[in-house]
N, C-alpha and C. Protein backbone atom coordinates (compact mmCIF):
# COMPACT_ATOMS: atom_id res chain seq x y z
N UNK A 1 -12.48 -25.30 4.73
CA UNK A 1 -11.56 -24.25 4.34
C UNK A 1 -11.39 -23.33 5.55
N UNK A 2 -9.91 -23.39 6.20
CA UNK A 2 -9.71 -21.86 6.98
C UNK A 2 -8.76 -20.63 6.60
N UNK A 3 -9.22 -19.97 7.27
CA UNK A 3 -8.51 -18.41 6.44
C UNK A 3 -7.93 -18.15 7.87
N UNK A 4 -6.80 -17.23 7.71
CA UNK A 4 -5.72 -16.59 8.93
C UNK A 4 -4.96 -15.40 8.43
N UNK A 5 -4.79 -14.84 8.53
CA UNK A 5 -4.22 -13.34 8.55
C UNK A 5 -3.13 -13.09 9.21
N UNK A 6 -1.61 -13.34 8.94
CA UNK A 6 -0.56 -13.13 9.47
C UNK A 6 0.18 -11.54 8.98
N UNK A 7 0.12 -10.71 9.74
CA UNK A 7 0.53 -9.46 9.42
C UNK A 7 0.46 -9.32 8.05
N UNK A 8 -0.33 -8.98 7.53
CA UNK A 8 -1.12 -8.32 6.78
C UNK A 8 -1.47 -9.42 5.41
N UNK A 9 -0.96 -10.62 5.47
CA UNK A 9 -0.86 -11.88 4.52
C UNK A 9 -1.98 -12.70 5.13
N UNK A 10 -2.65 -13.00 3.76
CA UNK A 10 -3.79 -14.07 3.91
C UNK A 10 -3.64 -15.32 3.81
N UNK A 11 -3.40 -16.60 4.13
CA UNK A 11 -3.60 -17.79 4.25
C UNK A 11 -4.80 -18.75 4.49
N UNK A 12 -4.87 -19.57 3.41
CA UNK A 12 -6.56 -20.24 3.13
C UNK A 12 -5.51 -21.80 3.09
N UNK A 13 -6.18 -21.92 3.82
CA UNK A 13 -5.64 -23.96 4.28
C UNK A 13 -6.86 -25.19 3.61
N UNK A 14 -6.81 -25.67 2.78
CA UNK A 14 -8.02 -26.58 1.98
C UNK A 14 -7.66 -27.48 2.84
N UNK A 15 -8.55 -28.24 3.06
CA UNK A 15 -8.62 -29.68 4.10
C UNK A 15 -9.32 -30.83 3.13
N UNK A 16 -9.43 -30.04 1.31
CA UNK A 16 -10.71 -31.16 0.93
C UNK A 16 -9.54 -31.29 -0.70
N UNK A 17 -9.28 -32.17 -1.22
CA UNK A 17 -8.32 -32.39 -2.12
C UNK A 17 -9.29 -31.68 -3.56
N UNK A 18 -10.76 -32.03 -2.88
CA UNK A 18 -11.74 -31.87 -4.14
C UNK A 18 -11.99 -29.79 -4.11
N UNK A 19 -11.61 -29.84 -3.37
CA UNK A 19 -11.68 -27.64 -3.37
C UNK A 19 -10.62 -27.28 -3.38
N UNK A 20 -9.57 -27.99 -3.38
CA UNK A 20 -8.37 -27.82 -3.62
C UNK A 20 -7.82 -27.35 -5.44
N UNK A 21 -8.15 -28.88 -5.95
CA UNK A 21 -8.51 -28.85 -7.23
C UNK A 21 -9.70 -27.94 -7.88
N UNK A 22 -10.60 -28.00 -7.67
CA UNK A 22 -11.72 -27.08 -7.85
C UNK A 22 -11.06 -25.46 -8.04
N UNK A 23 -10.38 -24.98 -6.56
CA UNK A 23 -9.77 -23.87 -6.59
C UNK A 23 -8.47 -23.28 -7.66
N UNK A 24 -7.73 -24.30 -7.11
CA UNK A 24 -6.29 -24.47 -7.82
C UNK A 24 -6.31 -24.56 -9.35
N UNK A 25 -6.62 -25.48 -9.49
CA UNK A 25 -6.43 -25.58 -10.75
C UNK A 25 -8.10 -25.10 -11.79
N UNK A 26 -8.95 -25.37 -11.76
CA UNK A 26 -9.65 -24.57 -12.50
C UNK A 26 -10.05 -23.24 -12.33
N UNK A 27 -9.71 -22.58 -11.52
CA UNK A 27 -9.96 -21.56 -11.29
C UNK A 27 -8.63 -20.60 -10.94
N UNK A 28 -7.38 -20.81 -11.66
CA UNK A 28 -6.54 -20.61 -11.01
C UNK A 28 -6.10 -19.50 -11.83
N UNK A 29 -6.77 -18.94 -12.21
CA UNK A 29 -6.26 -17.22 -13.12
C UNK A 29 -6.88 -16.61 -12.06
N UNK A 30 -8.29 -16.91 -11.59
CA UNK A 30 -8.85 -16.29 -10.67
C UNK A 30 -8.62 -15.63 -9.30
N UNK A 31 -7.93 -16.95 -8.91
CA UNK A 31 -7.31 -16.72 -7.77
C UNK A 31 -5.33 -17.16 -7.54
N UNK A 32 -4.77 -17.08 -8.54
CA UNK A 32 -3.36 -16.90 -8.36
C UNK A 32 -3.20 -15.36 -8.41
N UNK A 33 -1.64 -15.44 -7.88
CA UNK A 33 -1.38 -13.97 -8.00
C UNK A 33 -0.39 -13.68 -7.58
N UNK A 34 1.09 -12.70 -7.62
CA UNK A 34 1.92 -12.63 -6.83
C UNK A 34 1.80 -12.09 -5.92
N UNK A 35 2.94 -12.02 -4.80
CA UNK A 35 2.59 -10.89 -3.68
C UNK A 35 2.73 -9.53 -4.03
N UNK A 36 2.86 -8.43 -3.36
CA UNK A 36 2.89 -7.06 -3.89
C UNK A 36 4.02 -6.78 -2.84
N UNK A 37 5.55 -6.62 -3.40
CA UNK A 37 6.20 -5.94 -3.01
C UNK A 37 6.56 -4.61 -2.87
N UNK A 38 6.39 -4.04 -2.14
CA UNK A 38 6.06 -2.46 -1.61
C UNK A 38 7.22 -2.02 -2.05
N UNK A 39 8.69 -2.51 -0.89
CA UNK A 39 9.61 -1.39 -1.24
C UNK A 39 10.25 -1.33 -2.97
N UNK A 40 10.16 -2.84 -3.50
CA UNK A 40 10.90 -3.16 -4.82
C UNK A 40 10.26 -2.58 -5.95
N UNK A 41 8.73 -2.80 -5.14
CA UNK A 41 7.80 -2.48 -6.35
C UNK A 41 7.51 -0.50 -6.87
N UNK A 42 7.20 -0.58 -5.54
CA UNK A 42 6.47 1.09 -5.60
C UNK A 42 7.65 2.14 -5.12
N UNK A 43 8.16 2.08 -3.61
CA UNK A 43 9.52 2.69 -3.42
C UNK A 43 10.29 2.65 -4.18
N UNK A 44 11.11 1.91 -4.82
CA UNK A 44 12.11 1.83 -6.30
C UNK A 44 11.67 2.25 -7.20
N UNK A 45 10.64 1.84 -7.57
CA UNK A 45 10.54 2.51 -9.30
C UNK A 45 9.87 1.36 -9.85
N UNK A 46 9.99 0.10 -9.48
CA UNK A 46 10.03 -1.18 -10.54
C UNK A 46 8.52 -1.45 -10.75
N UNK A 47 7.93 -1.07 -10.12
CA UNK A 47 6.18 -1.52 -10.26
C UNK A 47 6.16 -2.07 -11.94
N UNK A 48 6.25 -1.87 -12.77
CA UNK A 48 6.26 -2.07 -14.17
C UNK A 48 7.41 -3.11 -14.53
N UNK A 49 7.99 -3.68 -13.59
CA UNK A 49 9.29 -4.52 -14.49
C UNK A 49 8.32 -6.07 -14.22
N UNK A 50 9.00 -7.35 -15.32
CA UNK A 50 8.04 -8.33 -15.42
C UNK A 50 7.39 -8.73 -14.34
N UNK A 51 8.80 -9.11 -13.14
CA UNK A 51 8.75 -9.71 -12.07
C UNK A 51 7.81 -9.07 -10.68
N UNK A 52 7.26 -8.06 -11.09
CA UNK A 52 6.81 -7.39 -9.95
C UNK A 52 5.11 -7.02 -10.74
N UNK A 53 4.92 -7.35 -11.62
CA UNK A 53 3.75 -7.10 -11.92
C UNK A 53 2.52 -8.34 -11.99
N UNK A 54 1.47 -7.83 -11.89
CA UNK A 54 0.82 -8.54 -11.38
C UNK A 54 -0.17 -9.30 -12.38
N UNK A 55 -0.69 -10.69 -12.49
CA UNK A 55 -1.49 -11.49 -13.12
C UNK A 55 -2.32 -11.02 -13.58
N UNK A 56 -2.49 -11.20 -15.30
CA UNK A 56 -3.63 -10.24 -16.24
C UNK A 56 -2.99 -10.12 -17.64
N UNK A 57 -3.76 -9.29 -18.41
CA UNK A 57 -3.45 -8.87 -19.88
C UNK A 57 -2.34 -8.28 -19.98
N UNK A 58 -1.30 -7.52 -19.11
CA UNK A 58 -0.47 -6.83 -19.05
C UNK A 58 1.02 -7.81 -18.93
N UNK A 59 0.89 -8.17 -17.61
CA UNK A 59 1.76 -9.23 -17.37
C UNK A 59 1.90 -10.25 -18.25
N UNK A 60 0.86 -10.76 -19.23
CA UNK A 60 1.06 -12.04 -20.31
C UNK A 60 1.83 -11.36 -21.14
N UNK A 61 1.39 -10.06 -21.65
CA UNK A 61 1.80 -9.71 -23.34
C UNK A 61 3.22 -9.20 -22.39
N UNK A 62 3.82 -9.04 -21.58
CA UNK A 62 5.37 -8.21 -21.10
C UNK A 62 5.72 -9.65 -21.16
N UNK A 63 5.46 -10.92 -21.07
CA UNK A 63 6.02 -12.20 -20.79
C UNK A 63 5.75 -12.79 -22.25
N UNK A 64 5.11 -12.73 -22.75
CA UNK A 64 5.65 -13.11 -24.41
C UNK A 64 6.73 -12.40 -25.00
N UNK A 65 6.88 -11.13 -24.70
CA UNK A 65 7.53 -9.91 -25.48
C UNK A 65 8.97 -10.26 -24.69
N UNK A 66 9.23 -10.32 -23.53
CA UNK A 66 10.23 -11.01 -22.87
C UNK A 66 10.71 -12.53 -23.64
N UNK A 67 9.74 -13.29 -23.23
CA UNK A 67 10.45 -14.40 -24.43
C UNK A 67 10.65 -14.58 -26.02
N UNK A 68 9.98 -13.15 -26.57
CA UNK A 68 10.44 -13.47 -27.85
C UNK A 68 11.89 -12.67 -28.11
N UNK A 69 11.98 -11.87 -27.21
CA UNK A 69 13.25 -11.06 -27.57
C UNK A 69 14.66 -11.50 -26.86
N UNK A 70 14.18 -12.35 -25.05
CA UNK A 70 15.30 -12.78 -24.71
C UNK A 70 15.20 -13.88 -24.10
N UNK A 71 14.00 -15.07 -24.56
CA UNK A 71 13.85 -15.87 -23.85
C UNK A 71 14.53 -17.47 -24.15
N UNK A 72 15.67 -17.45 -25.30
CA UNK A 72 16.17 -18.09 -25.84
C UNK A 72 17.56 -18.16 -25.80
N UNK A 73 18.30 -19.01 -25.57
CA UNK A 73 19.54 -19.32 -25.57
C UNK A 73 20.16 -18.62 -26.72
N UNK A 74 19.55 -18.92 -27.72
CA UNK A 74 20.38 -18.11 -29.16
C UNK A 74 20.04 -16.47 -29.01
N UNK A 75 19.02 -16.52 -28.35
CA UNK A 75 18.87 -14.38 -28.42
C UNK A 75 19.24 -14.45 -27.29
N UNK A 76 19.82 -14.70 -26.81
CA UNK A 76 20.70 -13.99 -25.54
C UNK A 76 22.40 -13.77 -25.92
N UNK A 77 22.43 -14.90 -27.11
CA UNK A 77 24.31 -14.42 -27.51
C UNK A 77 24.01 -13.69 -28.60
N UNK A 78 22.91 -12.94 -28.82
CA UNK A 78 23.09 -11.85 -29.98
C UNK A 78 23.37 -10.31 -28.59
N UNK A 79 23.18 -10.48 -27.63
CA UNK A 79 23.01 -9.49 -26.55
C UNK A 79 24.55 -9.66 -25.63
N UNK A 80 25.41 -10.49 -25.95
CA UNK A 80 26.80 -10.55 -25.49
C UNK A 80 27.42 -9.67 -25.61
N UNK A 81 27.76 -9.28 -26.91
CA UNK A 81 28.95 -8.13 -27.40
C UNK A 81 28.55 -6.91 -26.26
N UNK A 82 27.53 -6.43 -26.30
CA UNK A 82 26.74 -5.06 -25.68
C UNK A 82 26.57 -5.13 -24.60
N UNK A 83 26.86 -6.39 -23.57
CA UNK A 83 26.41 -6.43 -22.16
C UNK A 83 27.99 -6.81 -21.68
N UNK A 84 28.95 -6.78 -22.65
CA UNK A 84 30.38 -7.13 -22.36
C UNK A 84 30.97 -5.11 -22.39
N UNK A 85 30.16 -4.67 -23.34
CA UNK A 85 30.82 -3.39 -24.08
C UNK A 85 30.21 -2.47 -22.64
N UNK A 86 29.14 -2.80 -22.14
CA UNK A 86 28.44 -1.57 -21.28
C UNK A 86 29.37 -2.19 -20.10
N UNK A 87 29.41 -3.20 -19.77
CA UNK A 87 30.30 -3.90 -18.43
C UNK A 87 31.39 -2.88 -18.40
N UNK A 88 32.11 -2.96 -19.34
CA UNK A 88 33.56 -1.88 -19.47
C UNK A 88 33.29 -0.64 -19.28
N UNK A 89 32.62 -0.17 -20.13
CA UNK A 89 31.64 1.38 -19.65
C UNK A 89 31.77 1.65 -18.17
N UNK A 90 30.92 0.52 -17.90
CA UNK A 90 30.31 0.58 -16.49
C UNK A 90 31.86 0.82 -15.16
N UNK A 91 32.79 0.34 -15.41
CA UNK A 91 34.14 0.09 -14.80
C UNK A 91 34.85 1.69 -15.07
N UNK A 92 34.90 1.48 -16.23
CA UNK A 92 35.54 3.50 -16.46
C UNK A 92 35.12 4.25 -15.60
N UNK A 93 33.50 4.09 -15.49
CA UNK A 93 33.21 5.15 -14.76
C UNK A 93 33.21 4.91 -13.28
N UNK A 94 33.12 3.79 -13.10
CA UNK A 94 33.40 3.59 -11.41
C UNK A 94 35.16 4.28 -11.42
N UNK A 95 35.86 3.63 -12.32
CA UNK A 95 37.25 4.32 -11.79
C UNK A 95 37.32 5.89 -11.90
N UNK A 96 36.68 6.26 -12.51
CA UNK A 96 37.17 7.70 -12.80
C UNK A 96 35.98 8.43 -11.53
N UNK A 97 35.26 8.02 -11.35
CA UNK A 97 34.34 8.82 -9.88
C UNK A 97 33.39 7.56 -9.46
N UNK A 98 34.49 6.99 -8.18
CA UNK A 98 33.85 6.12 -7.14
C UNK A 98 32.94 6.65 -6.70
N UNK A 99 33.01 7.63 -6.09
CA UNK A 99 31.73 8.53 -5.28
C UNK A 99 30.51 8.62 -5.68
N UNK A 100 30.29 8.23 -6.79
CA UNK A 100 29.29 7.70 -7.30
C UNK A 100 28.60 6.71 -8.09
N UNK A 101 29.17 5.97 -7.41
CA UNK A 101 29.24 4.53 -7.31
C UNK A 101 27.42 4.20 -7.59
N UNK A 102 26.35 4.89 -6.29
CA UNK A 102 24.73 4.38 -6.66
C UNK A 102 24.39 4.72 -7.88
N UNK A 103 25.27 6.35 -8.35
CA UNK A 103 24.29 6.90 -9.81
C UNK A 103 24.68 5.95 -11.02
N UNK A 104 25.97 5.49 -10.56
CA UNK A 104 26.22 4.47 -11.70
C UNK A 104 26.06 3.02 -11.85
N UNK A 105 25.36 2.26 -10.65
CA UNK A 105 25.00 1.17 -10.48
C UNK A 105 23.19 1.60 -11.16
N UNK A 106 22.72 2.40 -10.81
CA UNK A 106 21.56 3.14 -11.04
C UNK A 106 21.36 3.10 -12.73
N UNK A 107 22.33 3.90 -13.35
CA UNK A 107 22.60 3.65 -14.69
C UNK A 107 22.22 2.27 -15.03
């Protein structure tokens, strides 16, 4: 096993198929994980949205709760009418004050 450190990212290279497996797959709650995006995560705001949070009790139950409410072809056309109705919303108000165009992409 070697380890390397590329600006500030860790890289572990297995050379053995059997610590590979060993690692990977049985042990792989242990050591999976996403990366930690700084500006998306913490600068923006998003630290808490599914995609940016990190492996654990938190992240499972936001990823069930995600697929029970929109993780289905049929609950996603109960969410049409309202993502057609805010779209239009969303256009009024760009026409009526461009100039603020971020507060309403922001919205």
């Amino acid at each position: 096993m070697s380890h390397i450190e590329i600006m500030g990212r860790h890289i572990v290279v297995l050379n053995s198929v059997k610590v590979a497996i060993e690692l990977l797959d049985k042990k792989s709650s242990k050591y999976s994980d996403r990366p930690i995006l700084h500006m998306a995560g913490n600068l923006i705001g998003f630290k808490d949205g599914l995609p940016f949070l990190r492996y654990g009790d938190r992240f499972r139950e936001s990823r069930r709760q995600f697929h029970r409410f929109i993780g289905t072809r049929e609950m996603l056309k109960t969410y049409h009418d309202v993502q057609q109705l805010e779209a239009h919303r969303f256009l009024k108000r760009v026409y009526a004050r461009p100039e603020q165009l971020a507060m309403h992409i922001r919205r």
